[in-house]
Structures are given as structure tokens and as C-alpha cells.
Protein backbone atom coordinates (compact mmCIF):
# COMPACT_ATOMS: atom_id res chain seq x y z
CA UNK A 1 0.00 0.00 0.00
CA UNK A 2 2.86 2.28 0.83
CA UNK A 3 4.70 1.63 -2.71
CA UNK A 4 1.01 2.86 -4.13
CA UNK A 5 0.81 5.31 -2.31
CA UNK A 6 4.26 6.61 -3.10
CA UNK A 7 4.00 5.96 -6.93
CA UNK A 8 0.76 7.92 -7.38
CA UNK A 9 2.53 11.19 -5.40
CA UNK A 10 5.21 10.51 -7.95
CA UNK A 11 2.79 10.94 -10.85
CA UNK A 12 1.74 13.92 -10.07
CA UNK A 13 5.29 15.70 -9.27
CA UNK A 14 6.15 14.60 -12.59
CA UNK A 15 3.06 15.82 -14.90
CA UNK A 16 2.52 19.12 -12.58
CA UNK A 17 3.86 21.24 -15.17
CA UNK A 18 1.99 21.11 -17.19
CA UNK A 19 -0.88 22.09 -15.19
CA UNK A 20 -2.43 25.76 -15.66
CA UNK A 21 -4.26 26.24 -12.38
CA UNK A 22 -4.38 24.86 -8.91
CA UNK A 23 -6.54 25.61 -6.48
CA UNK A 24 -8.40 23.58 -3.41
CA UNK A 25 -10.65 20.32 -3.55
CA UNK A 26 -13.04 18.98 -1.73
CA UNK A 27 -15.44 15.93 -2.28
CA UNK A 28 -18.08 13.77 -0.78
CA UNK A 29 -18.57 10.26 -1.77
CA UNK A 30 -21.37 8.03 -0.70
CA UNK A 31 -21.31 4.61 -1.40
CA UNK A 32 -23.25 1.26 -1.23
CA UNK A 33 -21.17 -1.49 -0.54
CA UNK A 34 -22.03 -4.64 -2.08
CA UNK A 35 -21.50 -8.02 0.33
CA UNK A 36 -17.83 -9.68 0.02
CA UNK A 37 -16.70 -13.35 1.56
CA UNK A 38 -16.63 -11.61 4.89
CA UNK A 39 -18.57 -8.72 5.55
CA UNK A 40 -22.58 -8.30 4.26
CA UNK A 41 -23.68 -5.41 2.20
CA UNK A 42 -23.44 -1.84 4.13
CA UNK A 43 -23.44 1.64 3.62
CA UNK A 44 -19.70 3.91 3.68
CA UNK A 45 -18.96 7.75 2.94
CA UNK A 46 -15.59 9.10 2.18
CA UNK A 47 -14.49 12.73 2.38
CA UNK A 48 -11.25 14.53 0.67
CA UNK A 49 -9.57 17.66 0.86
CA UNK A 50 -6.60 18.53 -1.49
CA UNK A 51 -5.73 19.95 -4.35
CA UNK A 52 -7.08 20.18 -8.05
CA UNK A 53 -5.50 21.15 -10.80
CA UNK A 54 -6.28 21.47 -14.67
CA UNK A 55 -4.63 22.02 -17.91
CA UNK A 56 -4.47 24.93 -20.21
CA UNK A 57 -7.50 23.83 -22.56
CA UNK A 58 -9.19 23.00 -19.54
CA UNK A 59 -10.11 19.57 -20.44
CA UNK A 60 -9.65 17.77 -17.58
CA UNK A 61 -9.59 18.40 -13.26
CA UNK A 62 -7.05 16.18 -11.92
CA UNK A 63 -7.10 15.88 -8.22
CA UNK A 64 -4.93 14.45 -5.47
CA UNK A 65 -6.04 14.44 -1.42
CA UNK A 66 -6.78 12.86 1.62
CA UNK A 67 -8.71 12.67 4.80
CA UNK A 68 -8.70 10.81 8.08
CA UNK A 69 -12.17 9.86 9.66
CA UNK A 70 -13.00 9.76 13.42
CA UNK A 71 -15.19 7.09 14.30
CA UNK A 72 -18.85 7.04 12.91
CA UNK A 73 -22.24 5.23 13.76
CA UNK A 74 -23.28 3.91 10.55
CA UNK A 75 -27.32 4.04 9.44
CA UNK A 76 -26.36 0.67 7.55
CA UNK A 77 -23.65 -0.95 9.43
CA UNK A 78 -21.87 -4.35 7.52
CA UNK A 79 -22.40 -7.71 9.47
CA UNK A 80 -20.40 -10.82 9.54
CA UNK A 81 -21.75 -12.51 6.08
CA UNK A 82 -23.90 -15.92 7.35
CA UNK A 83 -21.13 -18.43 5.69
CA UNK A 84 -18.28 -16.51 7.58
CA UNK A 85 -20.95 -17.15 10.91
CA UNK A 86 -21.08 -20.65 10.41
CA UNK A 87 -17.54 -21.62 9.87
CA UNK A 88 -16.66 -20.02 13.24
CA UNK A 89 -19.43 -22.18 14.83
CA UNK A 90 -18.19 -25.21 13.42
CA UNK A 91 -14.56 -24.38 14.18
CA UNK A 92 -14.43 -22.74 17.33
CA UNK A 93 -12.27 -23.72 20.15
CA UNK A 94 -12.48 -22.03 23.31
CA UNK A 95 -9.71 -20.48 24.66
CA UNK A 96 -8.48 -22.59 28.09
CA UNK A 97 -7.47 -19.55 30.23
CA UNK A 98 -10.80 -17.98 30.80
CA UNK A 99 -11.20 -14.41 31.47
CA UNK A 100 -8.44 -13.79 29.14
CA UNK A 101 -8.33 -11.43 26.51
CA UNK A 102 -7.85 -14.24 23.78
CA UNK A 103 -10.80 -15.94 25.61
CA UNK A 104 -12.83 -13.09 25.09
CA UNK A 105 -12.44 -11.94 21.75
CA UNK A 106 -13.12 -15.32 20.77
CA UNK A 107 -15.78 -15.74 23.31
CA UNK A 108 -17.06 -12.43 21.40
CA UNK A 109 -16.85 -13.87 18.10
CA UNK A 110 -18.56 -17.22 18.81
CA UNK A 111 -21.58 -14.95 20.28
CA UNK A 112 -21.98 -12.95 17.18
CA UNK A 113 -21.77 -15.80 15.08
CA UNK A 114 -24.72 -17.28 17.09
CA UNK A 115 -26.33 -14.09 16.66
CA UNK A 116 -26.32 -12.90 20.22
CA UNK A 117 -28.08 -10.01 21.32
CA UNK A 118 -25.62 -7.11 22.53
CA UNK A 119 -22.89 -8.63 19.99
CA UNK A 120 -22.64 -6.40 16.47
CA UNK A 121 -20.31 -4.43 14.28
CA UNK A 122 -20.71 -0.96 15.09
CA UNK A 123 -19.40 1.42 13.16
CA UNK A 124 -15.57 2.20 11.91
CA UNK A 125 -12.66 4.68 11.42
CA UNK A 126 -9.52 5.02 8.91
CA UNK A 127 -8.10 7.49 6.49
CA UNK A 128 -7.38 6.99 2.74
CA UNK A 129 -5.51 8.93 0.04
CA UNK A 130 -7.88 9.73 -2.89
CA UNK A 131 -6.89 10.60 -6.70
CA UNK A 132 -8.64 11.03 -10.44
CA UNK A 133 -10.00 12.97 -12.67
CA UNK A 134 -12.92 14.49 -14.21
CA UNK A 135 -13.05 14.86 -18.05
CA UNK A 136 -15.08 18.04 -18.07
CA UNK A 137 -14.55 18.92 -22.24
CA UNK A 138 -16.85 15.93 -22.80
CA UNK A 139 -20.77 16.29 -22.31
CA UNK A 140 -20.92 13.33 -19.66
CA UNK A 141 -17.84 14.77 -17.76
CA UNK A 142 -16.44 11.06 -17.10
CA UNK A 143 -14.60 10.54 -14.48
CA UNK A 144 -11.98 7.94 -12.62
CA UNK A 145 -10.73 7.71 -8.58
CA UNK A 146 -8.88 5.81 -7.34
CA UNK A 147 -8.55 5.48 -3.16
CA UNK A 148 -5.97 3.97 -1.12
CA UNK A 149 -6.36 3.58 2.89
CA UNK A 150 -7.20 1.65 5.87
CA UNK A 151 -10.14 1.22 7.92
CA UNK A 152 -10.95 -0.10 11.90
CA UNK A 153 -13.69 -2.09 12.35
CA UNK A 154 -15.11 -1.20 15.57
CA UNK A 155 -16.88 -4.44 17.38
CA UNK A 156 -19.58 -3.93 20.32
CA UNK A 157 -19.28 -6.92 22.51
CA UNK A 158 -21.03 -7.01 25.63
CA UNK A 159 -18.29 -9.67 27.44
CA UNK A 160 -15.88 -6.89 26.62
CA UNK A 161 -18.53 -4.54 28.71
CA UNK A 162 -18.73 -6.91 31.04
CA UNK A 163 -14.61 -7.32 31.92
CA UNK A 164 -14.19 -3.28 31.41
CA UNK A 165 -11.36 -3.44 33.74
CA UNK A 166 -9.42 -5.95 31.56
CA UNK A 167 -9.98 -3.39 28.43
CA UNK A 168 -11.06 0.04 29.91
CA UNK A 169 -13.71 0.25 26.93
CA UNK A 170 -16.55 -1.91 25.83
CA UNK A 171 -15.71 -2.61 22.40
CA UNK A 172 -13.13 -4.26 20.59
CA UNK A 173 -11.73 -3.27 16.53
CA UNK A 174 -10.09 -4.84 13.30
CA UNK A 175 -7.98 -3.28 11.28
CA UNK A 176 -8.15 -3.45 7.52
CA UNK A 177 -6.74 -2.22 4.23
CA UNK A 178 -7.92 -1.77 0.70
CA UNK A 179 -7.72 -0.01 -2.53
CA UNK A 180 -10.71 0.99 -4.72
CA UNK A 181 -10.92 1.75 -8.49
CA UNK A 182 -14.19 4.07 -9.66
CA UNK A 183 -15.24 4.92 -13.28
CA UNK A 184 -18.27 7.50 -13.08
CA UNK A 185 -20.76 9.99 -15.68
CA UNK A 186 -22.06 13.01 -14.64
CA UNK A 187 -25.60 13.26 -13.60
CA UNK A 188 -25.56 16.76 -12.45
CA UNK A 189 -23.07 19.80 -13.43
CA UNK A 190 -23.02 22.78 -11.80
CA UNK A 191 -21.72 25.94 -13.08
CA UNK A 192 -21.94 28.81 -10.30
CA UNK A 193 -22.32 27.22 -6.73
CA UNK A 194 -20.90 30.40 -4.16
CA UNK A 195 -18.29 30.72 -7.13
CA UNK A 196 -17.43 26.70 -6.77
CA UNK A 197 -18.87 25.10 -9.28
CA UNK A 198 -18.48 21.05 -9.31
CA UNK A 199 -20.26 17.80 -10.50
CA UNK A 200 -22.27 14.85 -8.91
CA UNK A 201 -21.15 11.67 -10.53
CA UNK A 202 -22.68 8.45 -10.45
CA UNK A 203 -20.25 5.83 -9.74
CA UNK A 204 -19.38 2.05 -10.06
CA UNK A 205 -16.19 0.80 -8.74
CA UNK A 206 -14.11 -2.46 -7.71
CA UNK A 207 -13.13 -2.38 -4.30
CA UNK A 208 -10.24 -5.27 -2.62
CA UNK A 209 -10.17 -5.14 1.07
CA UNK A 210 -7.41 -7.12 3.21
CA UNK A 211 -8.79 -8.55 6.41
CA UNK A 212 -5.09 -9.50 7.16
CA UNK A 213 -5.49 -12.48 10.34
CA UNK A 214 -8.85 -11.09 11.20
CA UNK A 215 -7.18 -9.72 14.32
CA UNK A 216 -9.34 -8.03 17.51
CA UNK A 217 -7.34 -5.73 19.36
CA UNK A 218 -3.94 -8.41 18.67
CA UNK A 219 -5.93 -11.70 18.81
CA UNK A 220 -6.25 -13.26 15.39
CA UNK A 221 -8.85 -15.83 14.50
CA UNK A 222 -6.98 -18.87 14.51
CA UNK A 223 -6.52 -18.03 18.31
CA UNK A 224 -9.57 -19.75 18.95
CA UNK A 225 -10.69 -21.52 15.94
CA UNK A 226 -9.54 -24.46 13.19
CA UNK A 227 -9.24 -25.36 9.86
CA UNK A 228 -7.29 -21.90 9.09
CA UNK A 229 -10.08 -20.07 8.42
CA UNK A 230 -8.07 -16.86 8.14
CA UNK A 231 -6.82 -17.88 4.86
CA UNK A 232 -10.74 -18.89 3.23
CA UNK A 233 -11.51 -14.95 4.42
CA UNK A 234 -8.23 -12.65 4.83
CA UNK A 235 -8.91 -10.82 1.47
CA UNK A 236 -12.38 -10.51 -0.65
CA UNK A 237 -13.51 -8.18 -3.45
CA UNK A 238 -16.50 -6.37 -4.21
CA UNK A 239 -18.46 -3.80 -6.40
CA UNK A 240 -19.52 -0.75 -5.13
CA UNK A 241 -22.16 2.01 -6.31
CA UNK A 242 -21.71 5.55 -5.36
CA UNK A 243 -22.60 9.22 -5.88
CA UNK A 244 -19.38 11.59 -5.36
CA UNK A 245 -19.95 15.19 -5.80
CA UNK A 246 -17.01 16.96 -5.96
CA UNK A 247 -16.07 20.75 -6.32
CA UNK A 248 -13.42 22.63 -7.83
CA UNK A 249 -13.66 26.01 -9.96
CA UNK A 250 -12.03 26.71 -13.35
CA UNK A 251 -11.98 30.41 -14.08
């Protein structure tokens, strides 16, 4: 992810010259998330801030940014898919020394798999690097994005409520990484918005997420389960289907 990252800040030192203008960015992307080997179908937003910049003819916005996001309740938060559920029912092996925190995360999983009530996913946090362009000499304005970043997972688990004084919080998180490719067409365009104009572009992308050892808070999966079911689910990829609206002004 680094090496991406670091080839796609490359890119743009080398073609900046030829840009005309520069100014700031900003855009808003909301996307459905369709269901992967691990994770159900859910709901995710990203927001940048950077930089825009366009050539002489003005036939193109190319952009480059960022942004970190703070935790978030979701409206439509992802779920452990049902297969993912069952394996860890079948496989499951409970940790001897109870009251641990191995014994707990996996105590945690085993009662979300069974569908517990006061088990779920809860929300999450990361930060990505965003990129693309916009196309705006052509009547549809095409557009491509590409994001780079990582995300935490953030776990309610009422045996982690119940031990607070082993964790201090009552929740436990995953981290993840992934990289997501977008092709979009303008649906809206607009010209003077408080002297910003932008577009809102309907997107469909490919997004790869790695689930790495499917680690809570330093205990992986195979902790307290068989059959190396880390390897069936570390990595899965999926489409998504967005609406980004971004602004930038060409004078």
C-alpha cells in the first residue's frame, strides 16, 4: 500500500507542469457497498480535501487528497456474512485460560456468530488517500478515482462490557486495508455554486479489502478456531455504487 501510495505522489510531481491552475478540492462520496466473503452489504462515505489542478485547454480536473475519519455510527452498518458465521461455529475452540483477553475476543466472536443479542459491528474509522480525474470537455464529464487507505472495524461486545477493567472500553476493533478503483458519468453539473462550481457523478467501482489475520485488538482468529479459516476470508472483493460530488472552480 505504501509503494502505491508513493507511486501515485510521484505521478503527479512529474506531470505538474503542465498544469495551468491549482486551487483547493473537496469531495463527498457516498457509497453502497455490495457483500464480500466476509462482511454483508453496508453503507460507507468518504471525504477529501486537497488539491485540483487542470490544464491549459481545460479539459480535464485532476485531483490528489486525503482525509482521516473519526469514528462514525453507521445508518447501515456491515455484518459478519452468514457463511463466515457458520464456519466459526463449526470451528471454534475455546480459549483454556478464561477471562483472558484471547478468551474473550473469541468468546465475542462465537456470540456474534450465534447471533447474540448485545454482539454487532458498530461502526468504523480510517483514512485513505484519494486521486482522479474528471473529463469536463466531454458532455458526460467522465470521471476515474482511485482510493488507497485503511479502515478499523469497531466491534460492540457485551463480554468486553462486562470485563471493562481488563480493556477500559466496551468494544473491541479490526484493522483493515484496501484499494478501490471508480469509473463514473455526470448526472448533475453545476456551473456557479458560491463561485465553486463542481459535479455529482454516479459511480461504479471495484473495491479489494485485506482482512489480514482477522485480528481483535492483537488476537487473530486462529486463536480460537480451526481449519485456518483466516486464509478462506483474509482478502475478498467487491463492487460498489456511489454518488461523489465533488467541487473545484475553473476560471
Amino acid at each position: 500500500m505504501k509503494k502505491a501510495a508513493v507511486s501515485i505522489l510521484t505521478y503527479f510531481c512529474f506531470i505538474s507542469s503542465s498544469f495551468a491552475q491549482v486551487n483547493v478540492f473537496g469531495s463527498l462520496d457516498l457509497a453502497y457497498d455490495f457483500p464480500d466473503k466476509l462482511l454483508t452489504d453496508h453503507l460507507a462515505r468518504k471525504i477529501t480535501l486537497g488539491l485540483w489542478f487542470s490544464n491549459d485547454p481545460k479539459t480535464y480536473v485532476a485531483y490528489i487528497g486525503g482525509w482521516f475519519k473519526g469514528f462514525k455510527f453507521q445508518a447501515y452498518n456491515p455484518n459478519f456474512t452468514q457463511a463466515f458465521k457458520n464456519d466459526v461455529k463449526l470451528n471454534y475452540i475455546p480459549v483454556a485460560a478464561f477471562g483472558s483477553k484471547d478468551s474473550v475476543v473469541g468468546a465475542s466472536m462465537y456470540n456474534i456468530a450465534n447471533d447474540k443479542s448485545g454482539y454487532f459491528l458498530w461502526g468504523h474509522y480510517g483514512l485513505h488517500l484519494h486521486t482522479g480525474a474528471v473529463f469536463t470537455a466531454s458532455k458526460l464529464k467522465p470521471s476515474i478515482d482511485f482510493y488507497i487507505g485503511g479502515s478499523e472495524y469497531v466491534f460492540y461486545s457485551g463480554l468486553v462490557n462486562e470485563t471493562d477493567p481488563l480493556w477500559g472500553y466496551d468494544w473491541i476493533s479490526m484493522g483493515t486495508s484496501f484499494y478501490e478503483v471508480k469509473l463514473g458519468v455526470n448526472v448533475l453539473y453545476v456551473n456557479n455554486f458560491y463561485d465553486f462550481p463542481g459535479s455529482l457523478n454516479l459511480n461504479i467501482g471495484y473495491k479489494r479489502v485485506n482482512y489480514g489475520d482477522i485480528s481483535f485488538n492483537g488476537v487473530p482468529l486462529s486463536r480460537y478456531t480451526a481449519n485456518n479459516l483466516a486464509d478462506k476470508y483474509k482478502s475478498g472483493g467487491k463492487l460498489t455504487l456511489s454518488l461523489c460530488y465533488s467541487m473545484w472552480r475553473i476560471d
